[in-house]
C-alpha atoms as a PDB file:
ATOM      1  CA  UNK A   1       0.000   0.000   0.000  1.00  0.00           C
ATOM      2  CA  UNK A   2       1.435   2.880  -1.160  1.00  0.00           C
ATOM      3  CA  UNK A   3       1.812   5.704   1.912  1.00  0.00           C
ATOM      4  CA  UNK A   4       2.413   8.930  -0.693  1.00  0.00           C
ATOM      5  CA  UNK A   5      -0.986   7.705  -1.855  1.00  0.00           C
ATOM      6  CA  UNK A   6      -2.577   7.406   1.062  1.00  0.00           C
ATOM      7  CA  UNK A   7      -1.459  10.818   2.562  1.00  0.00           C
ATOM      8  CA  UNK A   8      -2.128  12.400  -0.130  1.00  0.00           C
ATOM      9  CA  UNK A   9      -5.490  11.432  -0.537  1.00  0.00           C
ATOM     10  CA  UNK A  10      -6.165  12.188   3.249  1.00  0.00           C
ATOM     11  CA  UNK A  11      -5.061  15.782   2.995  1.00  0.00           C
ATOM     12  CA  UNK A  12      -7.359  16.103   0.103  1.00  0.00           C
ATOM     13  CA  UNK A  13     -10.604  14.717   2.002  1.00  0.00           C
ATOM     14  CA  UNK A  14      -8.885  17.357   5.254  1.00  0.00           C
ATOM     15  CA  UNK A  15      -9.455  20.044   2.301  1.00  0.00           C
ATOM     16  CA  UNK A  16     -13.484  18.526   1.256  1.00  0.00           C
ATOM     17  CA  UNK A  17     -13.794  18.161   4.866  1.00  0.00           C
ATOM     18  CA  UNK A  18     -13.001  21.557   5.192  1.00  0.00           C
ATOM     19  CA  UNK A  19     -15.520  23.200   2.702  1.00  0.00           C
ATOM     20  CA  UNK A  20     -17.641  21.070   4.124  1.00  0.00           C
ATOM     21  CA  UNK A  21     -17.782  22.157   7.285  1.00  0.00           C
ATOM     22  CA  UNK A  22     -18.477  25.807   6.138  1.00  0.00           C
ATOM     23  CA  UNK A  23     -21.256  24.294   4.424  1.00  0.00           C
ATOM     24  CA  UNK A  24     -22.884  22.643   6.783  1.00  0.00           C
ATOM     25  CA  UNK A  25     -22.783  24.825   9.995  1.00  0.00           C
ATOM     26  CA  UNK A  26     -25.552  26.699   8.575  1.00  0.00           C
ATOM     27  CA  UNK A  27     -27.291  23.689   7.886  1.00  0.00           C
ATOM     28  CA  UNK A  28     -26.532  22.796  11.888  1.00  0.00           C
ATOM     29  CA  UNK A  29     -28.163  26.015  12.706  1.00  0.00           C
ATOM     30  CA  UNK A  30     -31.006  26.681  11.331  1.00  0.00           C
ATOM     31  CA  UNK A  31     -32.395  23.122  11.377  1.00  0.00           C
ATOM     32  CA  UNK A  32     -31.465  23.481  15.218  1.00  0.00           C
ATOM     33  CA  UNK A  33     -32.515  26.044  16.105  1.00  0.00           C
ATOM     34  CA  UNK A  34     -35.445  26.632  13.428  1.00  0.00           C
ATOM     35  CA  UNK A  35     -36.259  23.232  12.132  1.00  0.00           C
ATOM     36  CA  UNK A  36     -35.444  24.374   8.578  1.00  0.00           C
ATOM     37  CA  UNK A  37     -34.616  21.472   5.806  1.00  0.00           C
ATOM     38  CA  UNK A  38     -33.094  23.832   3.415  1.00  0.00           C
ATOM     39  CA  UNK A  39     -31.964  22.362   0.101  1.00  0.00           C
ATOM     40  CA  UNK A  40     -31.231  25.549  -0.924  1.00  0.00           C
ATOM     41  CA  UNK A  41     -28.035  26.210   1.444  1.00  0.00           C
ATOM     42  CA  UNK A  42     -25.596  24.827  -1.755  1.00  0.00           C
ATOM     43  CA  UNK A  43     -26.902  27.923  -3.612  1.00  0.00           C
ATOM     44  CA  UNK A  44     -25.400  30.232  -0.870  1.00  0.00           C
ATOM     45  CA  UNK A  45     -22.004  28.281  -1.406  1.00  0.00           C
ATOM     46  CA  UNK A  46     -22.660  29.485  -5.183  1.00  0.00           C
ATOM     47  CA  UNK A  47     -23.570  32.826  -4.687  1.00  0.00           C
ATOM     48  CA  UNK A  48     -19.862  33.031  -2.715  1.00  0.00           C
ATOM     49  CA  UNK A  49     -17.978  31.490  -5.587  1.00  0.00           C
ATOM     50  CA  UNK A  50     -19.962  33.292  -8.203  1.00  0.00           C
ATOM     51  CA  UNK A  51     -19.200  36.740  -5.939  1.00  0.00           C
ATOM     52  CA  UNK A  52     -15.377  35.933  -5.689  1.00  0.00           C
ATOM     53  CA  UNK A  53     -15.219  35.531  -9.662  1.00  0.00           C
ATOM     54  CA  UNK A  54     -16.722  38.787 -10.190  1.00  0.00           C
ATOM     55  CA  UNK A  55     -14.256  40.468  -7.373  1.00  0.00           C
ATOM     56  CA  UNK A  56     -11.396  39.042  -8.967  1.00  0.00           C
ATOM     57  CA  UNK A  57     -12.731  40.645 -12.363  1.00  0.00           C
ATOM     58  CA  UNK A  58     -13.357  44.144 -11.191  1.00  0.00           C
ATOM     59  CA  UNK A  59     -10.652  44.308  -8.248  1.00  0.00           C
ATOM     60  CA  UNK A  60      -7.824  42.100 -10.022  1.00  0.00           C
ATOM     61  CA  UNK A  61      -6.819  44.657 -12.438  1.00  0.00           C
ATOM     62  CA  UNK A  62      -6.404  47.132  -9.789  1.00  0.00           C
ATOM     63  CA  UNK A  63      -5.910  45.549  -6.237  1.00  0.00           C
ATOM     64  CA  UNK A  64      -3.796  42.698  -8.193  1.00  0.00           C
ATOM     65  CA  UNK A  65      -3.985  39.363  -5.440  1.00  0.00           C
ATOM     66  CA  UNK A  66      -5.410  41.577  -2.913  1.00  0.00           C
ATOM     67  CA  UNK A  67      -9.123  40.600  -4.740  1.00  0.00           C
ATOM     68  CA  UNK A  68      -9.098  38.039  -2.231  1.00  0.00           C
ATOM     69  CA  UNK A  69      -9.482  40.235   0.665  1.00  0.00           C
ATOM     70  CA  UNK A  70     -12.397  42.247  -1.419  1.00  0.00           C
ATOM     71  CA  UNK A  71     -13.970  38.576  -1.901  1.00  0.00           C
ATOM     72  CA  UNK A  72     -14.260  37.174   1.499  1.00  0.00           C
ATOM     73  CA  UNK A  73     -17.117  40.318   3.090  1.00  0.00           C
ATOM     74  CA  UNK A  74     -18.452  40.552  -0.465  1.00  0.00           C
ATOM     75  CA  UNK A  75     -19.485  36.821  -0.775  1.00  0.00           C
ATOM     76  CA  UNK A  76     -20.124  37.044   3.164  1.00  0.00           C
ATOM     77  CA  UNK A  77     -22.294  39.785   2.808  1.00  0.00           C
ATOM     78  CA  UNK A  78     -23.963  38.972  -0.444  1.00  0.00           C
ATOM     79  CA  UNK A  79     -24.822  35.677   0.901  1.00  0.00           C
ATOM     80  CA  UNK A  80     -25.852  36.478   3.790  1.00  0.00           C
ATOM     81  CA  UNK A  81     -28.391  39.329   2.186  1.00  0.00           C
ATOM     82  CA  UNK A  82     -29.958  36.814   0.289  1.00  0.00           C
ATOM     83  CA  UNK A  83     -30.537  34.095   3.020  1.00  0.00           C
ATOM     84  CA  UNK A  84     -31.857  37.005   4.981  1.00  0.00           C
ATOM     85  CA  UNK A  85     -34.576  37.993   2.026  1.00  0.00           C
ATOM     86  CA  UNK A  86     -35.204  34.572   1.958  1.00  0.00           C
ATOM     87  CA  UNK A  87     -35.813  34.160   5.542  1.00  0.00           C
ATOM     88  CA  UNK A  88     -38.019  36.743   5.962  1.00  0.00           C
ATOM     89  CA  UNK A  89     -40.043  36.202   2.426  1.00  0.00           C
ATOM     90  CA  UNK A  90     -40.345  32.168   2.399  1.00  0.00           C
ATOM     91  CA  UNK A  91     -39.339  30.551   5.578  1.00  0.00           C
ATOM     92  CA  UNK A  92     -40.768  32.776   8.569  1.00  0.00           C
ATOM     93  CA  UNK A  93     -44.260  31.505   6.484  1.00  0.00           C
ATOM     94  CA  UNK A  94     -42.907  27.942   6.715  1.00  0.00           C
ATOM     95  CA  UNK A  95     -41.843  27.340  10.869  1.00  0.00           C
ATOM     96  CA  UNK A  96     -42.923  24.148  12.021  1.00  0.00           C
ATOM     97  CA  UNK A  97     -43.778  22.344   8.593  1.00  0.00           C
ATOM     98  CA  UNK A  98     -40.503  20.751   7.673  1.00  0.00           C
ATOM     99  CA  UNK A  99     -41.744  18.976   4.631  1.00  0.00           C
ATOM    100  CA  UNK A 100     -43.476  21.833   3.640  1.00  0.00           C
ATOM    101  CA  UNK A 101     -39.912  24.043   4.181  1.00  0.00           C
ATOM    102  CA  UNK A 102     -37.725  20.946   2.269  1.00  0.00           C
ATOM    103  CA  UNK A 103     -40.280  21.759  -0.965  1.00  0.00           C
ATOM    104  CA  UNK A 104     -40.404  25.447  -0.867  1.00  0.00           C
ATOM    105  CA  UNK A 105     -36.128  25.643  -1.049  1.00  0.00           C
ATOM    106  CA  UNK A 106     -35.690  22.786  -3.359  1.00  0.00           C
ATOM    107  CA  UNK A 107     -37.850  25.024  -5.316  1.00  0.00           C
ATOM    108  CA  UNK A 108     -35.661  28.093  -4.568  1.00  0.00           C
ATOM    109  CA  UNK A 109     -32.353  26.225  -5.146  1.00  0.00           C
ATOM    110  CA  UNK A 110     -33.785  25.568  -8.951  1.00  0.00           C
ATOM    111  CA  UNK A 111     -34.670  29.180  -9.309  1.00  0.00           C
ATOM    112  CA  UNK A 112     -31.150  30.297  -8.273  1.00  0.00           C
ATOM    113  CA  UNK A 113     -29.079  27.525 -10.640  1.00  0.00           C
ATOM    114  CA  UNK A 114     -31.212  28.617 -13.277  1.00  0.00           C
ATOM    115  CA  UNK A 115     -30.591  32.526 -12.600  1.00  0.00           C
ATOM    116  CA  UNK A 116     -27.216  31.389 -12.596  1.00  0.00           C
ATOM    117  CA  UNK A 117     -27.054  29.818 -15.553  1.00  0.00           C
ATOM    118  CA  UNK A 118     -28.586  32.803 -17.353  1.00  0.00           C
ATOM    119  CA  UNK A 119     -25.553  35.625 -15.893  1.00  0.00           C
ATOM    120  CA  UNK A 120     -22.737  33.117 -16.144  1.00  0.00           C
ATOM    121  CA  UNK A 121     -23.786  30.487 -18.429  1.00  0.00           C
ATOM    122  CA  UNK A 122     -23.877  26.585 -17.858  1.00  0.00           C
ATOM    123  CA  UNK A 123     -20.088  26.289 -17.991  1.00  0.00           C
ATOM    124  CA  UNK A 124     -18.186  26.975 -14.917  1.00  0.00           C
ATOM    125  CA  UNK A 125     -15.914  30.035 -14.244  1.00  0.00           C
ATOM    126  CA  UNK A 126     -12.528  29.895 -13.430  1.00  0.00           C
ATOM    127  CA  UNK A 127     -10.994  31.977 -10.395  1.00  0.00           C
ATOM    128  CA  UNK A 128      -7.525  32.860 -10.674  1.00  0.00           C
ATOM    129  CA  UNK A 129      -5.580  32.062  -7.254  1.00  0.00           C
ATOM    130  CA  UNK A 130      -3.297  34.529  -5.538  1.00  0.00           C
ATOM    131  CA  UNK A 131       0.239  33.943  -7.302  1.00  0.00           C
ATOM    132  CA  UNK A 132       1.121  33.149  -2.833  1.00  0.00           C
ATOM    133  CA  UNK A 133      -1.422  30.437  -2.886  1.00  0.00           C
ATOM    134  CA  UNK A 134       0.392  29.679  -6.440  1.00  0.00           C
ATOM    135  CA  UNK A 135       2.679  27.074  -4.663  1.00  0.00           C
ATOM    136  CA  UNK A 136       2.885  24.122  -2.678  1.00  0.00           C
ATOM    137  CA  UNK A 137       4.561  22.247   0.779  1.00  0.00           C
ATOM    138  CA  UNK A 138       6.450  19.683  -0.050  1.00  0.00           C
ATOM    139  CA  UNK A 139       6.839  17.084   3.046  1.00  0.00           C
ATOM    140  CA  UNK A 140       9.250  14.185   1.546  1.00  0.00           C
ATOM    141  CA  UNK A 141       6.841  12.757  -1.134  1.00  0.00           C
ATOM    142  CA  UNK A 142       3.834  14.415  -0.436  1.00  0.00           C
ATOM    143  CA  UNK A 143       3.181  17.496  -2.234  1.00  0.00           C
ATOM    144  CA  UNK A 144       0.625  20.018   0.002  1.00  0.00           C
ATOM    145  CA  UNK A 145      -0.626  22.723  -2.379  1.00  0.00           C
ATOM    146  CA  UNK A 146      -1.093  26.049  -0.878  1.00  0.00           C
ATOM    147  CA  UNK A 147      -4.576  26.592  -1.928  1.00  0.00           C
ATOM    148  CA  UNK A 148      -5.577  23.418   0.159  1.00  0.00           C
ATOM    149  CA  UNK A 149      -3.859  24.931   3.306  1.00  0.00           C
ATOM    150  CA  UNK A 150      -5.749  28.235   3.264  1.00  0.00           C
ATOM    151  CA  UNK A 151      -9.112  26.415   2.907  1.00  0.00           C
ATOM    152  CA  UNK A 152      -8.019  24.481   6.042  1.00  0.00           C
ATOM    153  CA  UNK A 153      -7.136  27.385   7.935  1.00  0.00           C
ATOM    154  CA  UNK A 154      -9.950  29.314   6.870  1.00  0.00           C
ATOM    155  CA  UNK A 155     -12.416  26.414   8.153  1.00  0.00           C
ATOM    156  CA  UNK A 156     -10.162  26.845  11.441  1.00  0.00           C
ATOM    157  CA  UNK A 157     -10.844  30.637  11.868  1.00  0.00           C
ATOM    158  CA  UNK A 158     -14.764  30.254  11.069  1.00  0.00           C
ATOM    159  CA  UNK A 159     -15.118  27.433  13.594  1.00  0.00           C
ATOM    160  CA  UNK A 160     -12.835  29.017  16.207  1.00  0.00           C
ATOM    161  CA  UNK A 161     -14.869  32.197  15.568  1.00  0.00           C
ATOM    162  CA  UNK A 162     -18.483  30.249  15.707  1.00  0.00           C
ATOM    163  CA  UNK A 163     -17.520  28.532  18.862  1.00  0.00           C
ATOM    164  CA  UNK A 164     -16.676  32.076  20.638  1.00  0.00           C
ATOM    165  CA  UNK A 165     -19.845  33.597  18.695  1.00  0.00           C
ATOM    166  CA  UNK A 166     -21.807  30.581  20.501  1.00  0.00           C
ATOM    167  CA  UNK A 167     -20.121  30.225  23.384  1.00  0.00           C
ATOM    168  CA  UNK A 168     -18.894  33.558  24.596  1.00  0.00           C
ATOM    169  CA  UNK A 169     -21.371  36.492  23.451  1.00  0.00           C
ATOM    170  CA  UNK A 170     -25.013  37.312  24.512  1.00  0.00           C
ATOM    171  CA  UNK A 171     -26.359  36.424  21.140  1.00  0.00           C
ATOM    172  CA  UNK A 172     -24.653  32.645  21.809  1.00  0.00           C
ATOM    173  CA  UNK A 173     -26.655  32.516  24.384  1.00  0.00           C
ATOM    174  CA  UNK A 174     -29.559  33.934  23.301  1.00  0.00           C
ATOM    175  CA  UNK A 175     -29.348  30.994  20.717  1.00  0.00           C
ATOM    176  CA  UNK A 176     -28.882  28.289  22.990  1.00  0.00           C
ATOM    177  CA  UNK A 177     -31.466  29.353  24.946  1.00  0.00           C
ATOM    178  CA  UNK A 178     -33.733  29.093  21.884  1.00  0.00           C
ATOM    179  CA  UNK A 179     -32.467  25.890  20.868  1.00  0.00           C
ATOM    180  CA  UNK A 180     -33.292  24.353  24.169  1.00  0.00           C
ATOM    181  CA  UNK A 181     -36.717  25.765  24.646  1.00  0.00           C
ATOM    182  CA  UNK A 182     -38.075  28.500  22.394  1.00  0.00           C
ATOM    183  CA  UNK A 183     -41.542  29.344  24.152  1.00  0.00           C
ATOM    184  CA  UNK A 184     -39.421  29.930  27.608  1.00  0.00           C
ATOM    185  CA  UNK A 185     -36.963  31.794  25.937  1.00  0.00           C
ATOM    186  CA  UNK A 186     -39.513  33.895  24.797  1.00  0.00           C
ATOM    187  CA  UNK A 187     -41.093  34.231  27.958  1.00  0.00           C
ATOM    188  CA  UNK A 188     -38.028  35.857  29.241  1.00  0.00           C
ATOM    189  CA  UNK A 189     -37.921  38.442  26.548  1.00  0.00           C
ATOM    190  CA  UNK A 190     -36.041  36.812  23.444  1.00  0.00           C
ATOM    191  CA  UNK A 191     -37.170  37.894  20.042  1.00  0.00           C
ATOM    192  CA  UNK A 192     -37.512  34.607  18.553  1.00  0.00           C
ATOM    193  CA  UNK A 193     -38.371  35.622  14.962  1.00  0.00           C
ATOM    194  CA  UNK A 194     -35.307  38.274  15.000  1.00  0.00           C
ATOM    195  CA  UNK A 195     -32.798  35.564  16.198  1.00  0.00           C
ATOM    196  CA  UNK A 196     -34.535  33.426  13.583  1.00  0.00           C
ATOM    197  CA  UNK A 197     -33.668  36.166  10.788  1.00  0.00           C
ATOM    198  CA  UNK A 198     -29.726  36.543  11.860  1.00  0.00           C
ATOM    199  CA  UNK A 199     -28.968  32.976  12.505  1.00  0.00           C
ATOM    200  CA  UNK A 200     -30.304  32.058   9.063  1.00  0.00           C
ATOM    201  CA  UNK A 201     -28.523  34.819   7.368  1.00  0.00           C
ATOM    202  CA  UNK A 202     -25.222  33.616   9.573  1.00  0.00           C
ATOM    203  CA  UNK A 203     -25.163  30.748   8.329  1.00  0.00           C
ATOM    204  CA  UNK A 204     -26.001  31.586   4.261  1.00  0.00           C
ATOM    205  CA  UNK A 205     -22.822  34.271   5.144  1.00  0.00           C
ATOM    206  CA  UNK A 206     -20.546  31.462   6.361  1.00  0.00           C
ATOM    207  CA  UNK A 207     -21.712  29.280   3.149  1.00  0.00           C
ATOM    208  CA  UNK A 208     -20.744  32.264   1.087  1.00  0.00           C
ATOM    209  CA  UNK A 209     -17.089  32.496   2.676  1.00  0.00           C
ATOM    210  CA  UNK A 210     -16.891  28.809   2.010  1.00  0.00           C
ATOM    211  CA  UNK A 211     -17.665  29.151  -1.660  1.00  0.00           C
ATOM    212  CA  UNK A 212     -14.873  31.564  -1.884  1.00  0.00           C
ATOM    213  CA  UNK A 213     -12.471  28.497  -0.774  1.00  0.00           C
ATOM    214  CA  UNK A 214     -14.191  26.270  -3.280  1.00  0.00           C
ATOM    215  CA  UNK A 215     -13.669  29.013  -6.067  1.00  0.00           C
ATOM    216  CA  UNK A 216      -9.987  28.890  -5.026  1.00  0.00           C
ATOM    217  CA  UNK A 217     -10.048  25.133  -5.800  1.00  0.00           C
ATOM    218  CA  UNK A 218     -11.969  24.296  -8.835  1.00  0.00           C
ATOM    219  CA  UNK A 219     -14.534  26.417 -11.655  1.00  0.00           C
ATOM    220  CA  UNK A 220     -17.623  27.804 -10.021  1.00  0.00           C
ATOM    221  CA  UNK A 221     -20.861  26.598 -12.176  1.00  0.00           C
ATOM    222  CA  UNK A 222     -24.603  26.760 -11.652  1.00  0.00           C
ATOM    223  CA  UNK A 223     -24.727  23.192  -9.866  1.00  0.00           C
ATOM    224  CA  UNK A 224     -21.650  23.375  -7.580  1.00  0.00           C
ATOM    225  CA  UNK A 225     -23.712  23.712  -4.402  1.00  0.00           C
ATOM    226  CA  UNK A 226     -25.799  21.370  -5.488  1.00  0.00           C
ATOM    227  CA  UNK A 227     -22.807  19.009  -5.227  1.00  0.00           C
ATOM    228  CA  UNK A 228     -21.955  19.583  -1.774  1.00  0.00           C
ATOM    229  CA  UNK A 229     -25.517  19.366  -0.395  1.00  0.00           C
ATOM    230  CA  UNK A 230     -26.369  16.454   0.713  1.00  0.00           C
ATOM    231  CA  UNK A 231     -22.807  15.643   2.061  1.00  0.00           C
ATOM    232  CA  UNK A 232     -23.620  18.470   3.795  1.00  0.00           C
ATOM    233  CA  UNK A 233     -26.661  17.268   5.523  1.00  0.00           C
ATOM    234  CA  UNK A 234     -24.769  14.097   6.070  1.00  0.00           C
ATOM    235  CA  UNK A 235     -22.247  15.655   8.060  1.00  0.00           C
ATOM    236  CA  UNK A 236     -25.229  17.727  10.221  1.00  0.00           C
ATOM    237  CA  UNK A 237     -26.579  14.156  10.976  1.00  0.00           C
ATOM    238  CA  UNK A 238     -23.803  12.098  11.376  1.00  0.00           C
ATOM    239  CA  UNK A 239     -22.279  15.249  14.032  1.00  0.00           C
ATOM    240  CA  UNK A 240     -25.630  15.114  15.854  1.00  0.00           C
ATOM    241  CA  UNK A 241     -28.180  18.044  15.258  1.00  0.00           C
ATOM    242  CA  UNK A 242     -27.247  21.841  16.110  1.00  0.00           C
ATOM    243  CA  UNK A 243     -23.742  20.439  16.955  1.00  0.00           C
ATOM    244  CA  UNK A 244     -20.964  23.024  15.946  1.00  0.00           C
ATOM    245  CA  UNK A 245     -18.114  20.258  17.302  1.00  0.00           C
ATOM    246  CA  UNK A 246     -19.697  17.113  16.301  1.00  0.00           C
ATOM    247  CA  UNK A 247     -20.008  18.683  12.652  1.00  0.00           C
ATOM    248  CA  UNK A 248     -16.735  19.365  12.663  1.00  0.00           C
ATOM    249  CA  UNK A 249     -15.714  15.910  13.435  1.00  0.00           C
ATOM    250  CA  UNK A 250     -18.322  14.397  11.291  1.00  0.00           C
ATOM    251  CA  UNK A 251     -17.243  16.410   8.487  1.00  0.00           C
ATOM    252  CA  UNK A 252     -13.472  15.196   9.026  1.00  0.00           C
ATOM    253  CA  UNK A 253     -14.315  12.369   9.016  1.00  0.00           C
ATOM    254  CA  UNK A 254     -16.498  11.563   5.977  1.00  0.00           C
ATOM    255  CA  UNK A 255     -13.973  14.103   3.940  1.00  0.00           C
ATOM    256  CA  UNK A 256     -11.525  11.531   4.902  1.00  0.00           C
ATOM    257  CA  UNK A 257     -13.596   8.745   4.120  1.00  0.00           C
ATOM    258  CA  UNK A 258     -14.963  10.257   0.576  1.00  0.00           C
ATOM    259  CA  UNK A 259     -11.391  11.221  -0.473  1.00  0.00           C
ATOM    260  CA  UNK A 260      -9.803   7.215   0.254  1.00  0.00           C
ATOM    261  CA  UNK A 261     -12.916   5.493  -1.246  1.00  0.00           C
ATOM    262  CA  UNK A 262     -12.637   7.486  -4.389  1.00  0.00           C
ATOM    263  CA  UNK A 263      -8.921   6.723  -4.545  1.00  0.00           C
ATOM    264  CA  UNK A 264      -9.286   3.062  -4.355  1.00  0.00           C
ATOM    265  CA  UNK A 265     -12.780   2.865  -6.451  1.00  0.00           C
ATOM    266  CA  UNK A 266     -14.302   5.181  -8.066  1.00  0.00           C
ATOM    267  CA  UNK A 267     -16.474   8.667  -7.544  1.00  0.00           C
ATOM    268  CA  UNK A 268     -20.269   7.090  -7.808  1.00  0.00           C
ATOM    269  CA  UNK A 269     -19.022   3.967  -5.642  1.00  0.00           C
ATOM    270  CA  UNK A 270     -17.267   5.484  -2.989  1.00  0.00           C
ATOM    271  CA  UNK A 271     -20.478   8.148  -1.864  1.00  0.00           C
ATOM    272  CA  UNK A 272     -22.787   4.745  -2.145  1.00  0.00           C
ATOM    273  CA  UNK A 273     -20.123   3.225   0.509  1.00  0.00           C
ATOM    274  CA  UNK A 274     -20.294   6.736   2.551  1.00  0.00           C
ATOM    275  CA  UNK A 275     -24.047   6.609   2.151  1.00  0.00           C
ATOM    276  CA  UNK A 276     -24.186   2.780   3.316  1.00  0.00           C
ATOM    277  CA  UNK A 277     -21.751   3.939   6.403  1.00  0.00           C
ATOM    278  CA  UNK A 278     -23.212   6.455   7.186  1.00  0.00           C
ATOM    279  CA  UNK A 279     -26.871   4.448   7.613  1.00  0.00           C
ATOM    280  CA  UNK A 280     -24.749   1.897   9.781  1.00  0.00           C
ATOM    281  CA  UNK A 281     -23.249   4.748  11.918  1.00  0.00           C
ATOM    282  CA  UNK A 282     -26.852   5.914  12.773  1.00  0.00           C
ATOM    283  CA  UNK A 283     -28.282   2.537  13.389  1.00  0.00           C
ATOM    284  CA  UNK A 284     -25.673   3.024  16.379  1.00  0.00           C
ATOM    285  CA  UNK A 285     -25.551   6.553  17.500  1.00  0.00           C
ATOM    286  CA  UNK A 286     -28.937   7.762  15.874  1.00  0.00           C
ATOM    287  CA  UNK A 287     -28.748  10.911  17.680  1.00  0.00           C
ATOM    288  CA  UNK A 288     -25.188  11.714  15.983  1.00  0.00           C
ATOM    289  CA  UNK A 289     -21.631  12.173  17.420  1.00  0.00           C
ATOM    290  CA  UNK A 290     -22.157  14.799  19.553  1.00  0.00           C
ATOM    291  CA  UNK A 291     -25.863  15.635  20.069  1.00  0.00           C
ATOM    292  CA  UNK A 292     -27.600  18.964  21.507  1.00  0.00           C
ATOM    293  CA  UNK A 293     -30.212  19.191  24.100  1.00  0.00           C
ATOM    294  CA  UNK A 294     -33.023  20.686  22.571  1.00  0.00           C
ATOM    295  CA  UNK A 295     -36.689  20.149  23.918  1.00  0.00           C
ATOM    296  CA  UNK A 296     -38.021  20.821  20.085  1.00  0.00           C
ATOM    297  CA  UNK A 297     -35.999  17.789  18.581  1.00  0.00           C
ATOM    298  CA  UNK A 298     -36.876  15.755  21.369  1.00  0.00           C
ATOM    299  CA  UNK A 299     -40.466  16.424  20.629  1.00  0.00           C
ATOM    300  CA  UNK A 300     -40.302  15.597  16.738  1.00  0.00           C
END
């Protein structure tokens, strides 16, 4: 067995892993907290790619590699405006009918591929790298591009920030709070439907930085989020429900898991093996790695 191979491939799935992560703490959230099943959370990860293409088209000429630093609160922001709209126009309608909520964005996710499609065209868009994220690390036989290693170190500073956002401010708790039990939190003064709003757009905003990383990586085209969806879902179920830590371990893990069984088989096989492991996984631990006390998931 060939150990270049093998470490190779495993930095890879720590660099899926880590655009997954991005992708799914949203995902964590809002069905947490709001009991949202929204297939349109890929589109968000568009929106940031699509965002970073045009920044590196009308800052690159002038700001040269600095376009990056333009990209990151443009496709935050950008996303983030458009979970918000959607929030407030489609979901707030939607609370407590999950079915009804998992319709509604699938329906919304086709509308924004095929918005994209009509800008940008089908094909995707390339996104020129920073000539510094040009290079690589080269550890004996293992070559670790540069590009990889800032996607892994931006998932770092977005979870390190989410935990202190969570963990350490008044809105954290204001969220957990929710999360546990909404109608007490309520009681005591919380505005539910506000925290609603900015947790939603949060996570769409943290989608949108991660689609800047994925730009980084490979062409941005109208079904890219679509791609990373429901790996994304499987890494909110697999780290338990409204977990921040148990996604991030879940989403190690199946990056690491995706990246071996497509280097030994092929791309089609190795997410049926991740799909049939992941069904075993839950058959154990159905409540997920890590799992949240909330009284509105024990209730479903």
């Amino acid at each position: 067995m060939d150990f270049t191979f093998i470490s190779g491939q495993l930095f890879t799935g720590l660099s899926v892993g880590s655009i997954l992560l991005l992708a799914a703490l949203g995902l964590a959230l809002s069905f947490g907290l709001m009991r949202v099943i929204n297939m349109a959370h890929g589109e968000f990860l568009m929106v940031g790619g699509y965002l970073t293409y045009l920044a590196a088209q009308w800052a690159g000429p002038t700001l040269g590699d600095a376009y990056l630093w333009v990209a990151f609160p443009l496709a935050f922001l950008g996303a983030a405006l458009l979970g918000a709209v959607m929030e407030f126009t489609v979901i707030r309608r939607l609370y407590g009918r999950p079915l009804d909520t998992l319709l509604a964005t699938f329906g919304i996710s086709l509308i924004l591929q095929q918005a994209a499609r009509q800008l940008f065209g089908s094909t995707g868009v390339p996104v020129t790298a920073p000539a510094w994220l040009g290079g690589a690390l080269q550890l004996g036989d293992v070559t670790l591009p540069f590009v990889r290693l800032f996607v892994i170190a931006l998932a770092l500073i977005v979870l390190g920030g989410m935990w202190w956002l969570l963990n350490r401010s008044r809105f954290g708790m204001h969220v957990r709070a929710v999360n546990q039990n909404r109608e007490m939190a309520a009681a005591l003064g919380v505005n539910t439907r506000s925290l609603d709003l900015l947790v939603f757009a949060l996570g769409a905003g943290v989608a949108g930085a991660a689609g800047v990383g994925l730009a980084l990586i490979a062409p941005v085209n109208p079904t890219v989020g679509a791609a990373y969806i429901v790996n994304a879902f499987l890494v909110v179920v697999v780290g338990g429900v409204g977990s921040v830590l148990g996604g991030a371990v879940a989403a190690v893990l199946l990056g690491f898991v995706t990246a071996l069984a497509e280097g030994f088989t092929s791309v089609s096989l190795a997410q049926a093996i991740l799909l049939v492991l992941v069904v075993a996984f839950l058959q154990w631990k159905p409540r997920g790695l890590i799992p949240t006390k909330s009284r509105a998931l024990e209730e479903a």
